[in-house]
PDB file of N, CA and C in Angstrom:
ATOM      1  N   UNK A   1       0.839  -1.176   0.000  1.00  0.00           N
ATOM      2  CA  UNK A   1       0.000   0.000   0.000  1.00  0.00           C
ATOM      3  C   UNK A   1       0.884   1.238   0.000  1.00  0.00           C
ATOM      4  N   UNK A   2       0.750   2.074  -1.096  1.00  0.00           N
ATOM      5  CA  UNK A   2       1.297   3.552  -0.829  1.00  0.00           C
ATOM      6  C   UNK A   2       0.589   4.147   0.208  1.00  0.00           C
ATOM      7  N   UNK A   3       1.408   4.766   0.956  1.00  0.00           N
ATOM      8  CA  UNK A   3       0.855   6.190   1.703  1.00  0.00           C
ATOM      9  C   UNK A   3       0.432   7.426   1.049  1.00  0.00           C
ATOM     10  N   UNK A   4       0.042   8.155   1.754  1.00  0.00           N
ATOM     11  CA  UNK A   4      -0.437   9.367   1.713  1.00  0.00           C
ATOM     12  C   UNK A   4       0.575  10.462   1.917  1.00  0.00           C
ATOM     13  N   UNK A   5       0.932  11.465   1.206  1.00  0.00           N
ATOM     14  CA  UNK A   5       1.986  12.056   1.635  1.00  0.00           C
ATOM     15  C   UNK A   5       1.081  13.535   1.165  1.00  0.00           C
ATOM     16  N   UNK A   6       1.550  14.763   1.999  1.00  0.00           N
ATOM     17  CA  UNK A   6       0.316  15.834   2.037  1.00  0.00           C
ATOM     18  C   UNK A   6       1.604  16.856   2.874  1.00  0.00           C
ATOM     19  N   UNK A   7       1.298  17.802   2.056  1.00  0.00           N
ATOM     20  CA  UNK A   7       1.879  18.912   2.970  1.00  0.00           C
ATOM     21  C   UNK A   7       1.581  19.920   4.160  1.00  0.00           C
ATOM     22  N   UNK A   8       1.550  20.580   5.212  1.00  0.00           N
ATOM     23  CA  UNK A   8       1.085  21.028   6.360  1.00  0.00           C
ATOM     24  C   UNK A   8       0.371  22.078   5.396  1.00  0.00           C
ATOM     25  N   UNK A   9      -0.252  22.873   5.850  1.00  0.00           N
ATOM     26  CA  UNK A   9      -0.810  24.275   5.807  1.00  0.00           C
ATOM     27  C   UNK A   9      -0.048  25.326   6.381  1.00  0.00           C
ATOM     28  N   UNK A  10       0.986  24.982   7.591  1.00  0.00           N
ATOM     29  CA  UNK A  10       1.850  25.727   8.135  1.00  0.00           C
ATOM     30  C   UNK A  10       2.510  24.819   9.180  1.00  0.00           C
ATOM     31  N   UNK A  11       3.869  25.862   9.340  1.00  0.00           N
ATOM     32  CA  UNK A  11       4.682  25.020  10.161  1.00  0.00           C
ATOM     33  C   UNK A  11       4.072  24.251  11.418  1.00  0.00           C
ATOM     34  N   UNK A  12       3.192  25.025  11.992  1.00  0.00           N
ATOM     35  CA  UNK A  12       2.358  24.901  13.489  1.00  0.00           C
ATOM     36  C   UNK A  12       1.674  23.162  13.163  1.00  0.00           C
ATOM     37  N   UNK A  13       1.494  22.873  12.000  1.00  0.00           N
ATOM     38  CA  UNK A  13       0.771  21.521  11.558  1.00  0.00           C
ATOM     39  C   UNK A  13       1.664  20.939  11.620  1.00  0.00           C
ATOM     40  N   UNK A  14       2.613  21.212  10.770  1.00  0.00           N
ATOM     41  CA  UNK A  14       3.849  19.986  10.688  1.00  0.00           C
ATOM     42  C   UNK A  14       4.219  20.122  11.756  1.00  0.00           C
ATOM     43  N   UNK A  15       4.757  20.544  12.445  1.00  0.00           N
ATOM     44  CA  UNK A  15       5.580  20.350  13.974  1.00  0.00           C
ATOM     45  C   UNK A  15       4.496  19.282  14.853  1.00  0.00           C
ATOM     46  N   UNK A  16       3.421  20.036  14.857  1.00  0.00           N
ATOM     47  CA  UNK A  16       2.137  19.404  15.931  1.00  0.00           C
ATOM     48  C   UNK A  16       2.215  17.780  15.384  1.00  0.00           C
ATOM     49  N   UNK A  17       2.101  17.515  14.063  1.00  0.00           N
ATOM     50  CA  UNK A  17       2.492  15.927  13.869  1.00  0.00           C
ATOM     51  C   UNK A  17       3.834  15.257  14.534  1.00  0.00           C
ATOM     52  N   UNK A  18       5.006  16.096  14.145  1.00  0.00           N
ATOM     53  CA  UNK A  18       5.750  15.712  14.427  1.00  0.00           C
ATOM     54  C   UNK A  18       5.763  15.277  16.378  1.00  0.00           C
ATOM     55  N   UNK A  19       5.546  16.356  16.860  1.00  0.00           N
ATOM     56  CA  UNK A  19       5.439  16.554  18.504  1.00  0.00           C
ATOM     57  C   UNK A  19       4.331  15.006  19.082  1.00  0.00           C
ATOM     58  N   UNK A  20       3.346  15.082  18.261  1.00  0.00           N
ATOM     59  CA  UNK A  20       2.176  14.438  19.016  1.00  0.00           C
ATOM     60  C   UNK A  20       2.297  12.964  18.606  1.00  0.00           C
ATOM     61  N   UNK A  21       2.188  11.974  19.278  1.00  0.00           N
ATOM     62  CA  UNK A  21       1.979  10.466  18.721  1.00  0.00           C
ATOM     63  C   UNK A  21       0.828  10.500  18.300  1.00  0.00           C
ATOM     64  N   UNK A  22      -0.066   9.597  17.213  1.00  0.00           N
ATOM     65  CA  UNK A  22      -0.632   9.209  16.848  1.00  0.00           C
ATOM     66  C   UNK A  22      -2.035   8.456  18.242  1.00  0.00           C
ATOM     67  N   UNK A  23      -2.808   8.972  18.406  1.00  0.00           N
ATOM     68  CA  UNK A  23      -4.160   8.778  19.682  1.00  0.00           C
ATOM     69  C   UNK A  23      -4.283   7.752  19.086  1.00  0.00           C
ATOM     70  N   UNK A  24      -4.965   7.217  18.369  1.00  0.00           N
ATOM     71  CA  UNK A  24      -6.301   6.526  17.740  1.00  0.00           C
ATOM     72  C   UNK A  24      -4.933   4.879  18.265  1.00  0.00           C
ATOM     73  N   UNK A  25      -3.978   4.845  17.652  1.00  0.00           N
ATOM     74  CA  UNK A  25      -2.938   3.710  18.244  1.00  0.00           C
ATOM     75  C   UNK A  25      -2.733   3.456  19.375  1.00  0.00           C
ATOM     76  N   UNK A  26      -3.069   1.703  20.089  1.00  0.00           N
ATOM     77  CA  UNK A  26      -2.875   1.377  20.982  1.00  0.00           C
ATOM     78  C   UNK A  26      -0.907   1.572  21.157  1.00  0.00           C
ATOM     79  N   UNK A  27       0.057   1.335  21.941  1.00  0.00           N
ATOM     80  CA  UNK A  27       1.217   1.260  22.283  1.00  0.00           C
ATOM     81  C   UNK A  27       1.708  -0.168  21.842  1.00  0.00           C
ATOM     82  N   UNK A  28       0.847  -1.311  21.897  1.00  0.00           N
ATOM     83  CA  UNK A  28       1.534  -2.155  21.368  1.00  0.00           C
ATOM     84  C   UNK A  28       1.732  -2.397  19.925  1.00  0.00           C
ATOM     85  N   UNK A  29       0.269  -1.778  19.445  1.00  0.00           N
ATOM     86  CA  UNK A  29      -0.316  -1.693  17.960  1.00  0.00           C
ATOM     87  C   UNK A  29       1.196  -0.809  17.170  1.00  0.00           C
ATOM     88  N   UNK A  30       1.212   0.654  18.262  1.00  0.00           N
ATOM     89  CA  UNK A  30       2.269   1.354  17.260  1.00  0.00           C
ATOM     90  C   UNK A  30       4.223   0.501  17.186  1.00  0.00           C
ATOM     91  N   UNK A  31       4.212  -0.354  18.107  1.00  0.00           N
ATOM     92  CA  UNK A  31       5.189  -1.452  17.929  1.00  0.00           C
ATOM     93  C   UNK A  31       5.166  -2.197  16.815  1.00  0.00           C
ATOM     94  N   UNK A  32       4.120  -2.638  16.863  1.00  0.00           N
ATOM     95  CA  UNK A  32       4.023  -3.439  15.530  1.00  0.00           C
ATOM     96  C   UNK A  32       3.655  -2.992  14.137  1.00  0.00           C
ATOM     97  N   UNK A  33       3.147  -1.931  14.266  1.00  0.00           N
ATOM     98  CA  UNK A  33       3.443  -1.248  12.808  1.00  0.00           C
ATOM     99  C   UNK A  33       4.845  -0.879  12.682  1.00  0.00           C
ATOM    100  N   UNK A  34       5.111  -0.137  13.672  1.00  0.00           N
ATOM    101  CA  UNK A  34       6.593   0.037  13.480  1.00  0.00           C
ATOM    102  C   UNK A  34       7.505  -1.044  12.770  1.00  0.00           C
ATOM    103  N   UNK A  35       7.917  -2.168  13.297  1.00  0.00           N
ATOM    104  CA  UNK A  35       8.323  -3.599  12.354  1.00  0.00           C
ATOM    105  C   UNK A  35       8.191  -3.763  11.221  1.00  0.00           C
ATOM    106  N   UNK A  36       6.848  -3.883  11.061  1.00  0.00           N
ATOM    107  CA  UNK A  36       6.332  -4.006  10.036  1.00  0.00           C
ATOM    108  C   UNK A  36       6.301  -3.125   8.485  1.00  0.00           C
ATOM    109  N   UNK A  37       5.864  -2.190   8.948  1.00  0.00           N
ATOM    110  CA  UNK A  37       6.201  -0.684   8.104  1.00  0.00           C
ATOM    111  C   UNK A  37       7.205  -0.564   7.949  1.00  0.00           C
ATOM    112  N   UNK A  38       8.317  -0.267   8.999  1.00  0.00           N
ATOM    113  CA  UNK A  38       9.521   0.639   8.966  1.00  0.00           C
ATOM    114  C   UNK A  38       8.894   1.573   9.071  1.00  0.00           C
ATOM    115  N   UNK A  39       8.179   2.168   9.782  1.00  0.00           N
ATOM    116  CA  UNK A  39       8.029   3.573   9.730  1.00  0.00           C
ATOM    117  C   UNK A  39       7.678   3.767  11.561  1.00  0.00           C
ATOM    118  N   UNK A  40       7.898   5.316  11.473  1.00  0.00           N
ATOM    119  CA  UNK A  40       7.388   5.334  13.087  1.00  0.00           C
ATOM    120  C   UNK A  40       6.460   6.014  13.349  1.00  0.00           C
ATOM    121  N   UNK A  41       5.600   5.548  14.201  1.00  0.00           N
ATOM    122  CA  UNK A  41       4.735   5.637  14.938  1.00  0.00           C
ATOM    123  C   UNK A  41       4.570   6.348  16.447  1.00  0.00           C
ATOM    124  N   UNK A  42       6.191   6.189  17.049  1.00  0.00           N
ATOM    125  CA  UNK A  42       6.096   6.271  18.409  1.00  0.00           C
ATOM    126  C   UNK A  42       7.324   7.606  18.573  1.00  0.00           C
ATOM    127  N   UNK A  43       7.395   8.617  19.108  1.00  0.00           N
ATOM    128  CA  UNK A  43       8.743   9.525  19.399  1.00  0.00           C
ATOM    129  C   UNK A  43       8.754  10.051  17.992  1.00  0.00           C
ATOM    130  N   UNK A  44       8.000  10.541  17.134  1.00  0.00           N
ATOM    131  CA  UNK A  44       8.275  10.986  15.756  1.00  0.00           C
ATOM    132  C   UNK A  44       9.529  12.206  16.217  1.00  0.00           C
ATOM    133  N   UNK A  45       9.242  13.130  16.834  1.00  0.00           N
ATOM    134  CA  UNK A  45      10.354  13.998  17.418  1.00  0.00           C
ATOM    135  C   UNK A  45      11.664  13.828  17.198  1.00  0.00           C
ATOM    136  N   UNK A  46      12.152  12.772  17.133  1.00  0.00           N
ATOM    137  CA  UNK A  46      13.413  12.921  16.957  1.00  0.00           C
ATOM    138  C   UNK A  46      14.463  13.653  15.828  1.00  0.00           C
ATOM    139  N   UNK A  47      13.622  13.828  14.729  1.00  0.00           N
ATOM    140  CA  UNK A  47      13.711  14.687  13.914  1.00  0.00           C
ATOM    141  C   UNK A  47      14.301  15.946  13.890  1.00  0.00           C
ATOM    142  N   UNK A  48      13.434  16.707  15.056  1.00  0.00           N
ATOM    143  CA  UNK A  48      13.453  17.850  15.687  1.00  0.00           C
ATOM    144  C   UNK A  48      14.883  18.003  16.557  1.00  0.00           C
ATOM    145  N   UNK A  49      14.834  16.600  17.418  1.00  0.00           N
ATOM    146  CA  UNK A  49      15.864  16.812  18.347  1.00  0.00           C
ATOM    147  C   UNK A  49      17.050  16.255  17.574  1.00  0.00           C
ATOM    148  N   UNK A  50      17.405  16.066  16.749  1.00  0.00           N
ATOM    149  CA  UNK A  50      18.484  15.799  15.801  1.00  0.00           C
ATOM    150  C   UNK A  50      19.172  16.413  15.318  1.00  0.00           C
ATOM    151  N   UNK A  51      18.385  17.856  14.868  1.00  0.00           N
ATOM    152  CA  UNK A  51      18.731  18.668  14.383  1.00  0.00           C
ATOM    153  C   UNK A  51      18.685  20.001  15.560  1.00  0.00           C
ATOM    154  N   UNK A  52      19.034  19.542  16.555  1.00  0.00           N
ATOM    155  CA  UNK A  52      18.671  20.448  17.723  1.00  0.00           C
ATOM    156  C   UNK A  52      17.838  21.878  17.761  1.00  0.00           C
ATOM    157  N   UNK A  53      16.479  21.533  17.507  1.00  0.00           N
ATOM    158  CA  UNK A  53      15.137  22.277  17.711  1.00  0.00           C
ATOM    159  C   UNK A  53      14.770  22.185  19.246  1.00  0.00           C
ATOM    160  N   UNK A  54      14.335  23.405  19.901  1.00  0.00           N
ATOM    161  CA  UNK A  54      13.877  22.590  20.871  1.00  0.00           C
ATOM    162  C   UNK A  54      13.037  23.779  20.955  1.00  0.00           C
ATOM    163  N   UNK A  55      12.231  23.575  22.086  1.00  0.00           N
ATOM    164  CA  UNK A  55      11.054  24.348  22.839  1.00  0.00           C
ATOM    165  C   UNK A  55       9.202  23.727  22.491  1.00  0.00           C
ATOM    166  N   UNK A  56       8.314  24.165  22.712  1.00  0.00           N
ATOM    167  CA  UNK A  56       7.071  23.515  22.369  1.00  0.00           C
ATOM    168  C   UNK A  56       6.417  23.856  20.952  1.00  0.00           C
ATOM    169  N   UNK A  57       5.540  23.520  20.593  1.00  0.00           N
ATOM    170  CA  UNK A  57       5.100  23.416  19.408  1.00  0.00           C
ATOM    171  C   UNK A  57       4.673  25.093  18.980  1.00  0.00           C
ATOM    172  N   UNK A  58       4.242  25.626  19.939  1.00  0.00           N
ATOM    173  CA  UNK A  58       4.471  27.502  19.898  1.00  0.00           C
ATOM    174  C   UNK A  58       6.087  27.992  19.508  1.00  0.00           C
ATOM    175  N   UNK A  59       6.540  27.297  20.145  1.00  0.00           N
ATOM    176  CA  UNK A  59       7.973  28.283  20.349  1.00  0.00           C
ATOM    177  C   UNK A  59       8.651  28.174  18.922  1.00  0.00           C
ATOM    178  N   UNK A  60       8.319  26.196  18.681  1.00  0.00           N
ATOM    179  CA  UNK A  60       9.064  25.697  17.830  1.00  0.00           C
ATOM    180  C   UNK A  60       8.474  26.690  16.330  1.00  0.00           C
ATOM    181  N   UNK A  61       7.177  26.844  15.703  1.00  0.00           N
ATOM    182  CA  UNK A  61       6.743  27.310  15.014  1.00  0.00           C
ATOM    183  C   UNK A  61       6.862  28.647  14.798  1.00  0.00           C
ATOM    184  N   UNK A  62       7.297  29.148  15.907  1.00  0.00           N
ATOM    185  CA  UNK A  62       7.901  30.913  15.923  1.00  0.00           C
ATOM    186  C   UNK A  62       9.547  30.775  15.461  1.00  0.00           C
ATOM    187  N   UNK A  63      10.518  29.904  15.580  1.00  0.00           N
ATOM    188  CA  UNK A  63      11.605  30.155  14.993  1.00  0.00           C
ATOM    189  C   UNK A  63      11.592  29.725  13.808  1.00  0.00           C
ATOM    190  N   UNK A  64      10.576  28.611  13.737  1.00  0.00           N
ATOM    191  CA  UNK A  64      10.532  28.486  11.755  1.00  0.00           C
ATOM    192  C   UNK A  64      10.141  29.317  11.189  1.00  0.00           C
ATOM    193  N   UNK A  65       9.469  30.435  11.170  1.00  0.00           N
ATOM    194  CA  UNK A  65       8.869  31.204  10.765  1.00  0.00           C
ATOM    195  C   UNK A  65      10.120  32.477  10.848  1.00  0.00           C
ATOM    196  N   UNK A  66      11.154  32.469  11.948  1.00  0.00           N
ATOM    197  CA  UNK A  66      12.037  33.831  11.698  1.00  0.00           C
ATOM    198  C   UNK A  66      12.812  32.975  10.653  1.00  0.00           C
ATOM    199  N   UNK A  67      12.851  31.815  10.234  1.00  0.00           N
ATOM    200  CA  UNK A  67      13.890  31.911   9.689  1.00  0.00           C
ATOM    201  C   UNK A  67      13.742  31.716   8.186  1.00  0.00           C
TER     202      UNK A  67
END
């Protein structure tokens, strides 16, 4: 199955995905997609903290925007 791939409306969207796990997924469920997929489900953030972003999904969306 292809995914869905869609762009934010603004940074405040993309970050908020990035920041928030997925609700509707039980914890074991997002394990096992994880495996399965290769994709993640759980800590999407790391992204952020990789590239050393930090602060909350306000703060974070105010320095994307100065820059």
């Amino acid at each position: 199955m292809i995914g869905h791939i869609s762009i934010g409306g603004s940074f405040y969207h993309c970050i908020s995905y990035c920041l928030e796990d997925k609700k509707e997924l039980s914890e074991e469920r997002k394990l096992v997609l994880a495996m399965q997929d290769h994709l993640q489900h759980k800590g999407r953030a790391e992204v952020l903290e990789y590239n050393k972003c930090f602060g909350n999904k306000y703060e974070l969306t105010g320095q994307f925007k100065d820059v």
